[in-house]
PDB file of N, CA and C in Angstrom:
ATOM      1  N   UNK A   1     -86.571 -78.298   9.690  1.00  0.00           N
ATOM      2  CA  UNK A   1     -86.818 -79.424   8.813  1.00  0.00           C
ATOM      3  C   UNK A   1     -87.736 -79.063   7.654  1.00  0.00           C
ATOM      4  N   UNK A   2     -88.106 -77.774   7.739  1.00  0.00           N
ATOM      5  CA  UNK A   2     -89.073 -77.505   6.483  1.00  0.00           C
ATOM      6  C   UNK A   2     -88.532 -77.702   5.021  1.00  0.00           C
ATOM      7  N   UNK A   3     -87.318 -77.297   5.090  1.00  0.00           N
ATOM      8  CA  UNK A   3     -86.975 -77.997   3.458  1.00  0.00           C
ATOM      9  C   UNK A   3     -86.104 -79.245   3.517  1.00  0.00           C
ATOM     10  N   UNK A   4     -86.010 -80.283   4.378  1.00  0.00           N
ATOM     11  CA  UNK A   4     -85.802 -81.543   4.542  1.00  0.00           C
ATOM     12  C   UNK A   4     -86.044 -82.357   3.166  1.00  0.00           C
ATOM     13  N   UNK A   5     -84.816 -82.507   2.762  1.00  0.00           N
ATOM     14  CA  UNK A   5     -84.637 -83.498   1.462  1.00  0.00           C
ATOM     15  C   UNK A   5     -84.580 -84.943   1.516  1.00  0.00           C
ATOM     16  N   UNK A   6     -85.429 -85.977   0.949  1.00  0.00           N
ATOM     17  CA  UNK A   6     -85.195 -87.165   0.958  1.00  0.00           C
ATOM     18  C   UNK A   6     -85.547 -87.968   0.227  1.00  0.00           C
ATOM     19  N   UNK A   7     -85.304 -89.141   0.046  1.00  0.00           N
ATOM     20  CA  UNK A   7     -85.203 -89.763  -1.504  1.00  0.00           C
ATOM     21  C   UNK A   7     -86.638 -90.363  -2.013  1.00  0.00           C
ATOM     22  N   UNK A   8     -86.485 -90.250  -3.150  1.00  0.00           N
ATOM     23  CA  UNK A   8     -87.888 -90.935  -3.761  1.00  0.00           C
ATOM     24  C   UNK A   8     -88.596 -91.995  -3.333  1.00  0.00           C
ATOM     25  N   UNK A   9     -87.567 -92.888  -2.492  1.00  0.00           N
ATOM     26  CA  UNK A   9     -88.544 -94.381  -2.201  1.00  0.00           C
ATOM     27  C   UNK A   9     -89.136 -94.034  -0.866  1.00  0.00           C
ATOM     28  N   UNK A  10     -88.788 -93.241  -0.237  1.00  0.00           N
ATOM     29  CA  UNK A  10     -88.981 -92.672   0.997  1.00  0.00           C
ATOM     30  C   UNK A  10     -90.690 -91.264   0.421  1.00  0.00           C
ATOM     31  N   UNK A  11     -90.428 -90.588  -0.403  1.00  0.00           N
ATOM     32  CA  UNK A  11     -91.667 -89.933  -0.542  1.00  0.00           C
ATOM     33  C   UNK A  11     -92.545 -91.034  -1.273  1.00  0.00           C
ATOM     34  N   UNK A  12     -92.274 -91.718  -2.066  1.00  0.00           N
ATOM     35  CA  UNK A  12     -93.368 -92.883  -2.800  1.00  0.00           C
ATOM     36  C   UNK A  12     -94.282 -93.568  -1.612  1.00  0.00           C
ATOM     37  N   UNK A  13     -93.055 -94.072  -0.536  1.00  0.00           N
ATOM     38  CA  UNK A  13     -93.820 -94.602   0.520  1.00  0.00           C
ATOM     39  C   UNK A  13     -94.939 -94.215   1.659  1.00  0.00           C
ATOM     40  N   UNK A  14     -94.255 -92.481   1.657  1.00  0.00           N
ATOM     41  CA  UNK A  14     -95.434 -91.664   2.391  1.00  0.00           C
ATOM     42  C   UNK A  14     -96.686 -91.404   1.056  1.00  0.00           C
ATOM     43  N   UNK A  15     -96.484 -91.742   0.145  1.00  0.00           N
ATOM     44  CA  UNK A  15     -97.429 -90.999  -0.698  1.00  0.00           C
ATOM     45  C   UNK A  15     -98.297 -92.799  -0.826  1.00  0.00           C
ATOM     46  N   UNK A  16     -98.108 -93.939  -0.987  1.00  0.00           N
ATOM     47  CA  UNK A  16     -98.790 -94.732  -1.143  1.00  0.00           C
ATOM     48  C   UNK A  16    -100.032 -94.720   0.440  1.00  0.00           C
ATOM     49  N   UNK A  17     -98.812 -94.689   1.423  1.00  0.00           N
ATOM     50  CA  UNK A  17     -99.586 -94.525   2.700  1.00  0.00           C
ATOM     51  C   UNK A  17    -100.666 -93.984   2.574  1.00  0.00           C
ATOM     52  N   UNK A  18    -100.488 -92.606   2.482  1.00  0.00           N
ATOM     53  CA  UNK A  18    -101.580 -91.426   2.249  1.00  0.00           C
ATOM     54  C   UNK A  18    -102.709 -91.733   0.806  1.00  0.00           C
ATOM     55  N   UNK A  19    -102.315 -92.405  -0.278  1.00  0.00           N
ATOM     56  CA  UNK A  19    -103.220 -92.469  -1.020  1.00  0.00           C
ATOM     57  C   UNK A  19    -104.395 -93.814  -0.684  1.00  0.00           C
ATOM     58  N   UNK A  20    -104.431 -93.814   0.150  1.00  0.00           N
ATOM     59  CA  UNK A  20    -105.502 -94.764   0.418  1.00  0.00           C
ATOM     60  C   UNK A  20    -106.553 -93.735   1.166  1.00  0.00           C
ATOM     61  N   UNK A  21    -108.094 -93.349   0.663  1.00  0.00           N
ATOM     62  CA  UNK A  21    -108.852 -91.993   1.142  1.00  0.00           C
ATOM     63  C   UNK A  21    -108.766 -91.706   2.339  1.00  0.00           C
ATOM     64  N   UNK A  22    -109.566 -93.397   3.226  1.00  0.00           N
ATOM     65  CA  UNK A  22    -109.439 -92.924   4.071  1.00  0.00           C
ATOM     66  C   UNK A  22    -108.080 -92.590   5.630  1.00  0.00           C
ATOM     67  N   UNK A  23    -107.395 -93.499   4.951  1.00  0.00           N
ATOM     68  CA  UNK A  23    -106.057 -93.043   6.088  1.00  0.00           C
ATOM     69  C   UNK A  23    -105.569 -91.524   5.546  1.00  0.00           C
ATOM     70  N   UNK A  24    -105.975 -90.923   4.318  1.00  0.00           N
ATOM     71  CA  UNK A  24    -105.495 -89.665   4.026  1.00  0.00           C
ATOM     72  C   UNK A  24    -106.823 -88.678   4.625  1.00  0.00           C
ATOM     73  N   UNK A  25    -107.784 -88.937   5.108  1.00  0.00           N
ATOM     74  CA  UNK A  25    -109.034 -88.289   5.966  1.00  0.00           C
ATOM     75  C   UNK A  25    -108.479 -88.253   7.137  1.00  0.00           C
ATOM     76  N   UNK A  26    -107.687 -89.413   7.093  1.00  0.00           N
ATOM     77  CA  UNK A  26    -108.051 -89.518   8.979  1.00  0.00           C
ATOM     78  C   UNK A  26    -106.865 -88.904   9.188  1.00  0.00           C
ATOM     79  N   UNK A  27    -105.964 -88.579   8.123  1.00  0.00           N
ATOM     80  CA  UNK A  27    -104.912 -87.828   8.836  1.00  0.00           C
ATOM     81  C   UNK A  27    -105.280 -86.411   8.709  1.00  0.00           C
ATOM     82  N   UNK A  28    -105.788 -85.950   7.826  1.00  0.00           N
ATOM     83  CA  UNK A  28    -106.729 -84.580   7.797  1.00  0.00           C
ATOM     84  C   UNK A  28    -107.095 -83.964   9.185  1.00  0.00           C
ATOM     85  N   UNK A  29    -108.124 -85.057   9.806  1.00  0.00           N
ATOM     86  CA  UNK A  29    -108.726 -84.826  10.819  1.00  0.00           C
ATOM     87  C   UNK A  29    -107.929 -84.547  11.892  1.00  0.00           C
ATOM     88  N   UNK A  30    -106.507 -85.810  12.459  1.00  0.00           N
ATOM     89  CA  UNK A  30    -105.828 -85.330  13.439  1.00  0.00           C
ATOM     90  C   UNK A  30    -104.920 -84.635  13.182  1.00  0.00           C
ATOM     91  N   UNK A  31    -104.866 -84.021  11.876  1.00  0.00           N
ATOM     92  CA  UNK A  31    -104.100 -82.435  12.124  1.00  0.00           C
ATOM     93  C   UNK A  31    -104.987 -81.272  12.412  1.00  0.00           C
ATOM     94  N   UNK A  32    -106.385 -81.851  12.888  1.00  0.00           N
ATOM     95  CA  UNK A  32    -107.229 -80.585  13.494  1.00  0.00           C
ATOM     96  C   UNK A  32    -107.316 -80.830  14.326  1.00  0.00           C
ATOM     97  N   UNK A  33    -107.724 -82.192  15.323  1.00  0.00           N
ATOM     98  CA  UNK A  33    -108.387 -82.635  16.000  1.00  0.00           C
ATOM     99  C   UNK A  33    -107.740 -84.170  16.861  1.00  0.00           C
ATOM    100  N   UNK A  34    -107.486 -84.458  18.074  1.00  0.00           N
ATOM    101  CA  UNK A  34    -107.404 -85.203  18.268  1.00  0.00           C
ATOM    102  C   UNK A  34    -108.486 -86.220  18.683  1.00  0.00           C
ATOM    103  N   UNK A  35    -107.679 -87.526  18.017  1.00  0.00           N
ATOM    104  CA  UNK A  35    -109.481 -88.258  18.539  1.00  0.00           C
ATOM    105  C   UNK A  35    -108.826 -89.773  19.019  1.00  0.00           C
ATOM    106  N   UNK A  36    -110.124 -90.443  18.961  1.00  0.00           N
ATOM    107  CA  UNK A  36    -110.013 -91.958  19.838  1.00  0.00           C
ATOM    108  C   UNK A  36    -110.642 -92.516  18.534  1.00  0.00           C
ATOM    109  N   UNK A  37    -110.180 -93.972  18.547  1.00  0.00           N
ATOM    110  CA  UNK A  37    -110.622 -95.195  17.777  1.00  0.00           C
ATOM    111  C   UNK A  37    -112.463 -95.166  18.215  1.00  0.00           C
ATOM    112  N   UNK A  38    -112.632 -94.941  18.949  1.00  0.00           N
ATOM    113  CA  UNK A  38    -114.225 -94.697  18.743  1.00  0.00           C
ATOM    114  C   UNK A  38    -114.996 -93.945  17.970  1.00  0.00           C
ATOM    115  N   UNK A  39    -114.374 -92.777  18.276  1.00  0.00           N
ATOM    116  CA  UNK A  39    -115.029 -91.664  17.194  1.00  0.00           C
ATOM    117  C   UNK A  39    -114.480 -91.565  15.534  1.00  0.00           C
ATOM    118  N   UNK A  40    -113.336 -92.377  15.348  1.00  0.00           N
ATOM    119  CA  UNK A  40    -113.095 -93.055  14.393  1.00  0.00           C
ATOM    120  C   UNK A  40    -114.134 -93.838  13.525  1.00  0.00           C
ATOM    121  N   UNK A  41    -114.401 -94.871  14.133  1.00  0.00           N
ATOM    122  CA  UNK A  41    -115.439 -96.055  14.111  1.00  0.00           C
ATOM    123  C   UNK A  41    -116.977 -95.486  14.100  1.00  0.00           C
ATOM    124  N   UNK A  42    -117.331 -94.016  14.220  1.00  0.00           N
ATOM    125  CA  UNK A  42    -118.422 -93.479  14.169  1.00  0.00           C
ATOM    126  C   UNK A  42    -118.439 -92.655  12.941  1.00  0.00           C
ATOM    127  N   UNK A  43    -117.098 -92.215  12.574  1.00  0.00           N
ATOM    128  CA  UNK A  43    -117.149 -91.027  11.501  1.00  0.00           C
ATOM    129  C   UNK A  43    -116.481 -91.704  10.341  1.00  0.00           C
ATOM    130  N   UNK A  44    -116.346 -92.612  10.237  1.00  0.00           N
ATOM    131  CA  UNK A  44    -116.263 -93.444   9.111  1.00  0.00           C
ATOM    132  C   UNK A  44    -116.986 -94.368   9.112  1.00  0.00           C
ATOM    133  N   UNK A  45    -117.990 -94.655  10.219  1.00  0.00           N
ATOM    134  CA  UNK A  45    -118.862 -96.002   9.675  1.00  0.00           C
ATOM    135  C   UNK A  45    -118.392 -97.452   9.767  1.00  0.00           C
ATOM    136  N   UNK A  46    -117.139 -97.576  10.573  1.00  0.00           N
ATOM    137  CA  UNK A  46    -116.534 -98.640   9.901  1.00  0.00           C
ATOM    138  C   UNK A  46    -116.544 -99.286  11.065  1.00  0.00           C
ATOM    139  N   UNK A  47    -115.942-100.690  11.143  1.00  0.00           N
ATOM    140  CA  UNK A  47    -115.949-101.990  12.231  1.00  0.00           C
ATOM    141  C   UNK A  47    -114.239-100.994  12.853  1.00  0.00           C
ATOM    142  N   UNK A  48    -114.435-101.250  14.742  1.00  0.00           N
ATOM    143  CA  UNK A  48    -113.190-100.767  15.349  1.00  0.00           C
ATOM    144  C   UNK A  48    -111.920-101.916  14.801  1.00  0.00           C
ATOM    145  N   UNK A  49    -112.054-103.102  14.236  1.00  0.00           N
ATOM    146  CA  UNK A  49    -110.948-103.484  14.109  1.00  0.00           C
ATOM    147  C   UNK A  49    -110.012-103.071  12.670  1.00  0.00           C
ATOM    148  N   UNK A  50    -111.216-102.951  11.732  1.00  0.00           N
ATOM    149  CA  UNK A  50    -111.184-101.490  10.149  1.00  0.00           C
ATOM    150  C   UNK A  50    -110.405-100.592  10.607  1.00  0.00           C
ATOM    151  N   UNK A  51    -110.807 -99.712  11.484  1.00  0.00           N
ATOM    152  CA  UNK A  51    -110.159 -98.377  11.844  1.00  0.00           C
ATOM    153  C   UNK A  51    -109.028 -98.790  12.986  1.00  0.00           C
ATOM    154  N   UNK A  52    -108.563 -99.287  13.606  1.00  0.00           N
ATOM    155  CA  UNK A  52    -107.116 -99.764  14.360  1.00  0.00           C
ATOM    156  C   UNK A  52    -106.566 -99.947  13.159  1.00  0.00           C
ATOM    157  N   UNK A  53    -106.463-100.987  12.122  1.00  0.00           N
ATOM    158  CA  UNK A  53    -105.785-101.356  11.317  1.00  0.00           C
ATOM    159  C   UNK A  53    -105.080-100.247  10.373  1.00  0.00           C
ATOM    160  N   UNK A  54    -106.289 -99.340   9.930  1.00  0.00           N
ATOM    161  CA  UNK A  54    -105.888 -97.871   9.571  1.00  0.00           C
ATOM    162  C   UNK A  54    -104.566 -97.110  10.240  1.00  0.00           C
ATOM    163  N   UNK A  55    -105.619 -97.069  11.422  1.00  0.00           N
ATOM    164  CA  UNK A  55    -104.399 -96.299  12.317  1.00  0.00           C
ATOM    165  C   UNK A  55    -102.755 -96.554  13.130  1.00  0.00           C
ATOM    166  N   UNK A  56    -103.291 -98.377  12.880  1.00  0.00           N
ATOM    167  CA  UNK A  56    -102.016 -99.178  13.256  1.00  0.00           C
ATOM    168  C   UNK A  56    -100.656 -98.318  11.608  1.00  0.00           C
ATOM    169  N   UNK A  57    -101.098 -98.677  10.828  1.00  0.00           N
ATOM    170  CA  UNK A  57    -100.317 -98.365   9.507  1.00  0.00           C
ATOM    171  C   UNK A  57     -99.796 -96.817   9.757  1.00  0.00           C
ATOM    172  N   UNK A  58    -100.556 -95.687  10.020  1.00  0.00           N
ATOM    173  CA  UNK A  58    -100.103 -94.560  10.024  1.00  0.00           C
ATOM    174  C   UNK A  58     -99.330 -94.262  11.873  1.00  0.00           C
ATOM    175  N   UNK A  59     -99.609 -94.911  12.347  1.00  0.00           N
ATOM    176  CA  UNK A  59     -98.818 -94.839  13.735  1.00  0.00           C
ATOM    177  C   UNK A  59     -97.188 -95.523  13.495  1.00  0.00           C
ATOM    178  N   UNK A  60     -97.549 -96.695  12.706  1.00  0.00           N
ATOM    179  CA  UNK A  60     -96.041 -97.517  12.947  1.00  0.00           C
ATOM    180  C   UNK A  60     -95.130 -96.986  11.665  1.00  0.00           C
ATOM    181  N   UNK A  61     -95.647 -96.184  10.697  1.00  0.00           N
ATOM    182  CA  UNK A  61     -94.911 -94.994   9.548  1.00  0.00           C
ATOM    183  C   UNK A  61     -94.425 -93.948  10.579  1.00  0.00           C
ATOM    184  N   UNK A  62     -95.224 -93.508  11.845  1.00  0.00           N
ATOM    185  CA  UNK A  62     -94.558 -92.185  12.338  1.00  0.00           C
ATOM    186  C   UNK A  62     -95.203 -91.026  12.012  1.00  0.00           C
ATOM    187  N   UNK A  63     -96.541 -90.780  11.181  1.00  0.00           N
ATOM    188  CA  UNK A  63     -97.595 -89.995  10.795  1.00  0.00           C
ATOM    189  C   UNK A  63     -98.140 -89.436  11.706  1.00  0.00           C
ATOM    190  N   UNK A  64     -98.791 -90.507  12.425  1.00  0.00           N
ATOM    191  CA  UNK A  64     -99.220 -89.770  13.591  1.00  0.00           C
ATOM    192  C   UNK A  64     -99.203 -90.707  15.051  1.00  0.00           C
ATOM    193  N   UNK A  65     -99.091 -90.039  16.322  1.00  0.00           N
ATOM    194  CA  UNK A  65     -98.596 -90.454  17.346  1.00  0.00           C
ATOM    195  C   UNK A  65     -99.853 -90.527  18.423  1.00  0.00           C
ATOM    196  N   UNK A  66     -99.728 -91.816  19.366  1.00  0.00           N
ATOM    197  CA  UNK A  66    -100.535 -92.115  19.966  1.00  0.00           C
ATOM    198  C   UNK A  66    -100.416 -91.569  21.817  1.00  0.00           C
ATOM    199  N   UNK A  67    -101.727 -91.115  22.218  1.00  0.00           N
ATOM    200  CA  UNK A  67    -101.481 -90.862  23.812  1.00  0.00           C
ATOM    201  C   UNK A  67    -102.405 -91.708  24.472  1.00  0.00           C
ATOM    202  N   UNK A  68    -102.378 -92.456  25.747  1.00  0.00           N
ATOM    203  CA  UNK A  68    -102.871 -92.876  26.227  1.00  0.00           C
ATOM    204  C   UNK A  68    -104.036 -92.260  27.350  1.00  0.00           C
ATOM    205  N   UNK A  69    -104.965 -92.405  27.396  1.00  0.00           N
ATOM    206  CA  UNK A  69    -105.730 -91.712  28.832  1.00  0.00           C
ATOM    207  C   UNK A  69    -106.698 -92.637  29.097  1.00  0.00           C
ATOM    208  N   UNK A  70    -106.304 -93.438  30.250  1.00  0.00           N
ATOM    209  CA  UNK A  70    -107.309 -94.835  31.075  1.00  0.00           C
ATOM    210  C   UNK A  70    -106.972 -96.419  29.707  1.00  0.00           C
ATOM    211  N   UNK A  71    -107.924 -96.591  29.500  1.00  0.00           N
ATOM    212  CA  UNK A  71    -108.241 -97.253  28.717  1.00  0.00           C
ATOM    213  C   UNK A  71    -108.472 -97.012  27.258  1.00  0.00           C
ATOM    214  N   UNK A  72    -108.085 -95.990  26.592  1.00  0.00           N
ATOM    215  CA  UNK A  72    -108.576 -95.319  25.676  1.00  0.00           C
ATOM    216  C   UNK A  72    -107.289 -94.490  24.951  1.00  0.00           C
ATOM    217  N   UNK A  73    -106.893 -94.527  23.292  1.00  0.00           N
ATOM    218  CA  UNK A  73    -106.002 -94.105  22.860  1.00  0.00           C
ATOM    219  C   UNK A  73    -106.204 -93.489  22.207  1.00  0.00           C
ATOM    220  N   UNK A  74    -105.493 -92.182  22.183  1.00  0.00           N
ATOM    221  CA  UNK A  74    -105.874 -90.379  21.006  1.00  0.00           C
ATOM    222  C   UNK A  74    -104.707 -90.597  20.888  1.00  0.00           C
ATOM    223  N   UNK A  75    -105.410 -90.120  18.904  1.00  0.00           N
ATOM    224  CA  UNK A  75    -104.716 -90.133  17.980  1.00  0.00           C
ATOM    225  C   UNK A  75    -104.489 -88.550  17.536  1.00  0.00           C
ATOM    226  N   UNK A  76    -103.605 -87.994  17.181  1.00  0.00           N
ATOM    227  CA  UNK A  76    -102.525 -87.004  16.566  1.00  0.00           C
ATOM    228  C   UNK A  76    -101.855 -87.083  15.576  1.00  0.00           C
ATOM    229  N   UNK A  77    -101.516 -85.555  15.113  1.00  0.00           N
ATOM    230  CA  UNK A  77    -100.683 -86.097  13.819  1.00  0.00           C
ATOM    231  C   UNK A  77     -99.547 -85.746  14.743  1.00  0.00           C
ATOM    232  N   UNK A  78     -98.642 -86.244  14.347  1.00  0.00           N
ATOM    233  CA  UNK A  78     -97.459 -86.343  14.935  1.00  0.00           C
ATOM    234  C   UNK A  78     -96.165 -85.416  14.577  1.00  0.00           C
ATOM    235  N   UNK A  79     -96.000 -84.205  15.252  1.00  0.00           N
ATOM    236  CA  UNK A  79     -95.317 -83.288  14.679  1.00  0.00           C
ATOM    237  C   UNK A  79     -93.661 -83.259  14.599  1.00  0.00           C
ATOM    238  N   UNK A  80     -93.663 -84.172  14.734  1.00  0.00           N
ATOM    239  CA  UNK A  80     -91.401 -84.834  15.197  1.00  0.00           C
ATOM    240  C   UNK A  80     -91.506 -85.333  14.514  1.00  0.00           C
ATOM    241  N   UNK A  81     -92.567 -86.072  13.640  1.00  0.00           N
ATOM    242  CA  UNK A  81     -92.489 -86.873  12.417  1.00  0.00           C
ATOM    243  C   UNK A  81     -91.059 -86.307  11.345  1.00  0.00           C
ATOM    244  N   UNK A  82     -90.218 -86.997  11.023  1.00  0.00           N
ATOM    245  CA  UNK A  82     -88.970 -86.308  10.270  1.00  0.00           C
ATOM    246  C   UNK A  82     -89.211 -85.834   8.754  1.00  0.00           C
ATOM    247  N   UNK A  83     -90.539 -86.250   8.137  1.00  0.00           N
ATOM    248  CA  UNK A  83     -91.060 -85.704   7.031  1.00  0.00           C
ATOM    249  C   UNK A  83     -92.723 -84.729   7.283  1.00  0.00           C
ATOM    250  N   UNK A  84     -92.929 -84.660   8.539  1.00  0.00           N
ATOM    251  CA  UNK A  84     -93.631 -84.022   8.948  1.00  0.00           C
ATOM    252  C   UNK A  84     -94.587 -82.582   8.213  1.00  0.00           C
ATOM    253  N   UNK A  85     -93.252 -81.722   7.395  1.00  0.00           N
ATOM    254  CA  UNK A  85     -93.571 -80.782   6.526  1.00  0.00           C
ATOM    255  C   UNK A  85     -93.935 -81.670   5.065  1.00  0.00           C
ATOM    256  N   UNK A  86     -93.642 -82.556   4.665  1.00  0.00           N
ATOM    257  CA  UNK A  86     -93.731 -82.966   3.821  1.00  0.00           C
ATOM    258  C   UNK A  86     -95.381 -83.845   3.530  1.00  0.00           C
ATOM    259  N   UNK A  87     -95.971 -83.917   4.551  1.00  0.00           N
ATOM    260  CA  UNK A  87     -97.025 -84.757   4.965  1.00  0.00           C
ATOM    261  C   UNK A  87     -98.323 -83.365   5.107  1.00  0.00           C
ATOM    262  N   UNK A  88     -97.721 -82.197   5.869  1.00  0.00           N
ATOM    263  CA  UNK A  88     -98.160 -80.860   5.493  1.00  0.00           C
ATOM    264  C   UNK A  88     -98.754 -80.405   4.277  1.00  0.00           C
ATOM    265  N   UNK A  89     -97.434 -80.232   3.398  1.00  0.00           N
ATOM    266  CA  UNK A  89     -97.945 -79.839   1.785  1.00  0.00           C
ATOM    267  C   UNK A  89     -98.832 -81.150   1.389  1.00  0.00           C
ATOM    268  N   UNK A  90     -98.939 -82.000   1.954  1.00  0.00           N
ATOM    269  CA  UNK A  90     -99.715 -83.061   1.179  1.00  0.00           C
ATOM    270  C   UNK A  90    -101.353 -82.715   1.476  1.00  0.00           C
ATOM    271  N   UNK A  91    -101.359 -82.663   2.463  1.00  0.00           N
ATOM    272  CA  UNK A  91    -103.155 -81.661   3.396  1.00  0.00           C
ATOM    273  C   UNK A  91    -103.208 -81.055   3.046  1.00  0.00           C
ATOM    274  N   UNK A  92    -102.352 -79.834   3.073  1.00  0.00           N
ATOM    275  CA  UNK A  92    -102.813 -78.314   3.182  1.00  0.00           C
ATOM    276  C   UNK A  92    -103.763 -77.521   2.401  1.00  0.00           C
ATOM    277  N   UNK A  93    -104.186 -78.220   1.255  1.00  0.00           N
ATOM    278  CA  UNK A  93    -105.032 -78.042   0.423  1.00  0.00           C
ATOM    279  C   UNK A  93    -106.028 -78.270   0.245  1.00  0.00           C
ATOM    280  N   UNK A  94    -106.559 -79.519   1.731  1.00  0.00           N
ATOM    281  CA  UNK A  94    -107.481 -80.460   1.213  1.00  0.00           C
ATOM    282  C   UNK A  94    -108.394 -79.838   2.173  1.00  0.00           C
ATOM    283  N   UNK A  95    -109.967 -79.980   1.906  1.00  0.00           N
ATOM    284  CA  UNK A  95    -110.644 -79.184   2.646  1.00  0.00           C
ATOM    285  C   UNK A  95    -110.843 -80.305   4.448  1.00  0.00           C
ATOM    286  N   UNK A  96    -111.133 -78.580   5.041  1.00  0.00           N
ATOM    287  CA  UNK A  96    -110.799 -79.295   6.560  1.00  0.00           C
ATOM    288  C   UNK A  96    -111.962 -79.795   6.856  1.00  0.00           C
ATOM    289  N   UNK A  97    -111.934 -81.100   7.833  1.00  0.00           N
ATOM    290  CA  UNK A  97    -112.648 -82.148   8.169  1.00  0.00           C
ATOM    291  C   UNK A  97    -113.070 -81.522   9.568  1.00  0.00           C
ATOM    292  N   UNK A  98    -113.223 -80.108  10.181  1.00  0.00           N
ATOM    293  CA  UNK A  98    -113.610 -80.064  11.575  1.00  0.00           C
ATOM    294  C   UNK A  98    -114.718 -80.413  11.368  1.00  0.00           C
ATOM    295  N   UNK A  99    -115.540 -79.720  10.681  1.00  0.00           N
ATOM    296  CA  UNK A  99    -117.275 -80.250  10.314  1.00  0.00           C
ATOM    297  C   UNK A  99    -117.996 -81.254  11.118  1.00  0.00           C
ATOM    298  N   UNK A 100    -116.844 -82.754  10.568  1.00  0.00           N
ATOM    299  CA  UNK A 100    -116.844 -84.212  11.058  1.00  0.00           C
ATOM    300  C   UNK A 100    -116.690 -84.332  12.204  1.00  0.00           C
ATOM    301  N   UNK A 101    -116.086 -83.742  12.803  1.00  0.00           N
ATOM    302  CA  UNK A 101    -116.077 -84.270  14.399  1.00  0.00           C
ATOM    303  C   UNK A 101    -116.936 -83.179  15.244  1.00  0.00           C
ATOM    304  N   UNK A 102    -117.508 -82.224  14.746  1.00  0.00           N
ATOM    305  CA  UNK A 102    -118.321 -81.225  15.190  1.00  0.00           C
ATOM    306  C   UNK A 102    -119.314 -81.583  14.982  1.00  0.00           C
ATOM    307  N   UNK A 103    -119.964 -82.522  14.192  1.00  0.00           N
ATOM    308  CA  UNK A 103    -121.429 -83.328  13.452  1.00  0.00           C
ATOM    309  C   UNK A 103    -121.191 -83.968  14.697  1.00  0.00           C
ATOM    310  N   UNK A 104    -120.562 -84.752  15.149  1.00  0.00           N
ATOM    311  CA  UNK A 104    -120.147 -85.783  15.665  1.00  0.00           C
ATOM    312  C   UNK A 104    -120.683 -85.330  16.945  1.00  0.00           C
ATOM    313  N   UNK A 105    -119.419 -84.487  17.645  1.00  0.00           N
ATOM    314  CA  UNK A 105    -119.827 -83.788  18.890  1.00  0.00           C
ATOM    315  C   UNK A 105    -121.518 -83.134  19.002  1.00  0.00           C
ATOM    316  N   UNK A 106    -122.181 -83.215  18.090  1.00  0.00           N
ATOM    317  CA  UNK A 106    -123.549 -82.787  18.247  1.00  0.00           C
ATOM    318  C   UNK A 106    -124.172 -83.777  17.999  1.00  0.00           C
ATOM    319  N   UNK A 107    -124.358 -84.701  17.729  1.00  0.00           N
ATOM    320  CA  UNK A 107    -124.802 -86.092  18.023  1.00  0.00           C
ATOM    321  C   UNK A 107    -124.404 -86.978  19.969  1.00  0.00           C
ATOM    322  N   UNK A 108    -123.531 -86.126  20.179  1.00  0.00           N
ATOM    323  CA  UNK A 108    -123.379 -86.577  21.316  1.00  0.00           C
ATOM    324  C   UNK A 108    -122.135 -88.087  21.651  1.00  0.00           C
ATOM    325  N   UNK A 109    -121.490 -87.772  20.194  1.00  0.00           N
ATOM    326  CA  UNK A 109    -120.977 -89.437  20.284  1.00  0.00           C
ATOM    327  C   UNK A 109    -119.374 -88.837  19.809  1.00  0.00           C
ATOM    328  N   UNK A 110    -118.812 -87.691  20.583  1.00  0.00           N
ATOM    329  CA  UNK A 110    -117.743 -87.252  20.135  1.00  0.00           C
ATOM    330  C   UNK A 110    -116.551 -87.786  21.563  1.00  0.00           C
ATOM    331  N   UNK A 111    -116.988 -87.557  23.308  1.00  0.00           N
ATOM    332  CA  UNK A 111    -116.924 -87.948  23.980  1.00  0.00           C
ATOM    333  C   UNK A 111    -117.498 -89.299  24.381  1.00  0.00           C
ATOM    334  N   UNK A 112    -118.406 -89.941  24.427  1.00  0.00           N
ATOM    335  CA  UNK A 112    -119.284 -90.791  24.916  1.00  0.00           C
ATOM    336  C   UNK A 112    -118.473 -91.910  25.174  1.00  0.00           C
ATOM    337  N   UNK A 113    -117.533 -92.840  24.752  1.00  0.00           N
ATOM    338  CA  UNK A 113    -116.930 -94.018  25.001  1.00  0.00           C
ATOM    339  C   UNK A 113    -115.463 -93.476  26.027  1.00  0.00           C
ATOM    340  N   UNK A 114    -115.322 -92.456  25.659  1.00  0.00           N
ATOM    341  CA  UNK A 114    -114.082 -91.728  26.073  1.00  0.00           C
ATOM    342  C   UNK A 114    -114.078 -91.351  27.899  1.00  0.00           C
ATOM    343  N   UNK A 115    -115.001 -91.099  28.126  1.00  0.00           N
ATOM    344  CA  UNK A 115    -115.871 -90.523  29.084  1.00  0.00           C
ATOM    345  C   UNK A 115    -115.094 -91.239  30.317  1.00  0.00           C
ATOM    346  N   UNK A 116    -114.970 -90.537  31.235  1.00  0.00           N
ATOM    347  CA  UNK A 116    -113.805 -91.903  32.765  1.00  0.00           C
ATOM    348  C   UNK A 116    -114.798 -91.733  33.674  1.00  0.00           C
TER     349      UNK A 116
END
C-alpha cells in the first residue's frame, strides 16, 4: 500500500484531521508510543473529556486504533489504516515526541492510573 492512490477529498480530509496541532501531536506520539487517555490528559494539560474527544475523531477516521486492558484504553497509530503510508509522510519529519512521555514517565505519572 505504500504508493496507494486516492482522491483529493479523501487526502483533504486526512489533512484537515491532522491539521488541528494537537490531534497531529498526539498522533506523533502513538507512532512512538502507546498510551492511555490519562497520560494524554497529563501531557497536554487538558480536561479527560478534551482529550477523548481528540481521540474519539482520530479513532473513528481509522488513524489510530484502540486496545483495551481492564478498565483502561491504549491508544496506537493504527497500521491497517488504508492510507496509513500516507499519514507516515505526513510525521516523518516532525520532530519525535518520545521526550514527552519520558518527562512523563519520570514524573511518575506515565503508568500511575493504568496500574491493575
Amino acid at each position: 500500500m505504500a504508493n496507494k492512490t486516492f482522491d483529493l477529498g479523501t487526502a483533504a480530509g486526512i489533512l484537515k484531521l491532522l491539521g488541528d496541532k494537537t490531534r497531529l501531536t498526539m498522533v506523533k506520539i502513538v507512532s512512538e508510543n502507546e498510551c492511555c487517555v490519562c497520560e494524554f490528559v497529563d501531557l497536554f494539560d487538558m480536561s479527560q473529556p478534551a482529550v477523548s474527544q481528540h481521540l474519539r475523531k482520530l479513532r473513528d477516521s481509522g488513524i489510530v486504533k484502540e486496545r483495551r486492558k481492564g478498565q483502561w484504553i491504549y491508544y496506537s497509530l493504527n497500521t491497517s489504516y488504508p492510507y496509513y503510508s500516507f499519514v507516515l509522510q505526513i510525521i516523518k519529519d516532525l520532530p519525535s515526541q518520545h521526550y514527552r512521555v519520558e518527562e512523563l514517565e519520570a514524573q511518575g505519572n506515565r503508568v500511575t492510573c493504568c496500574d491493575e
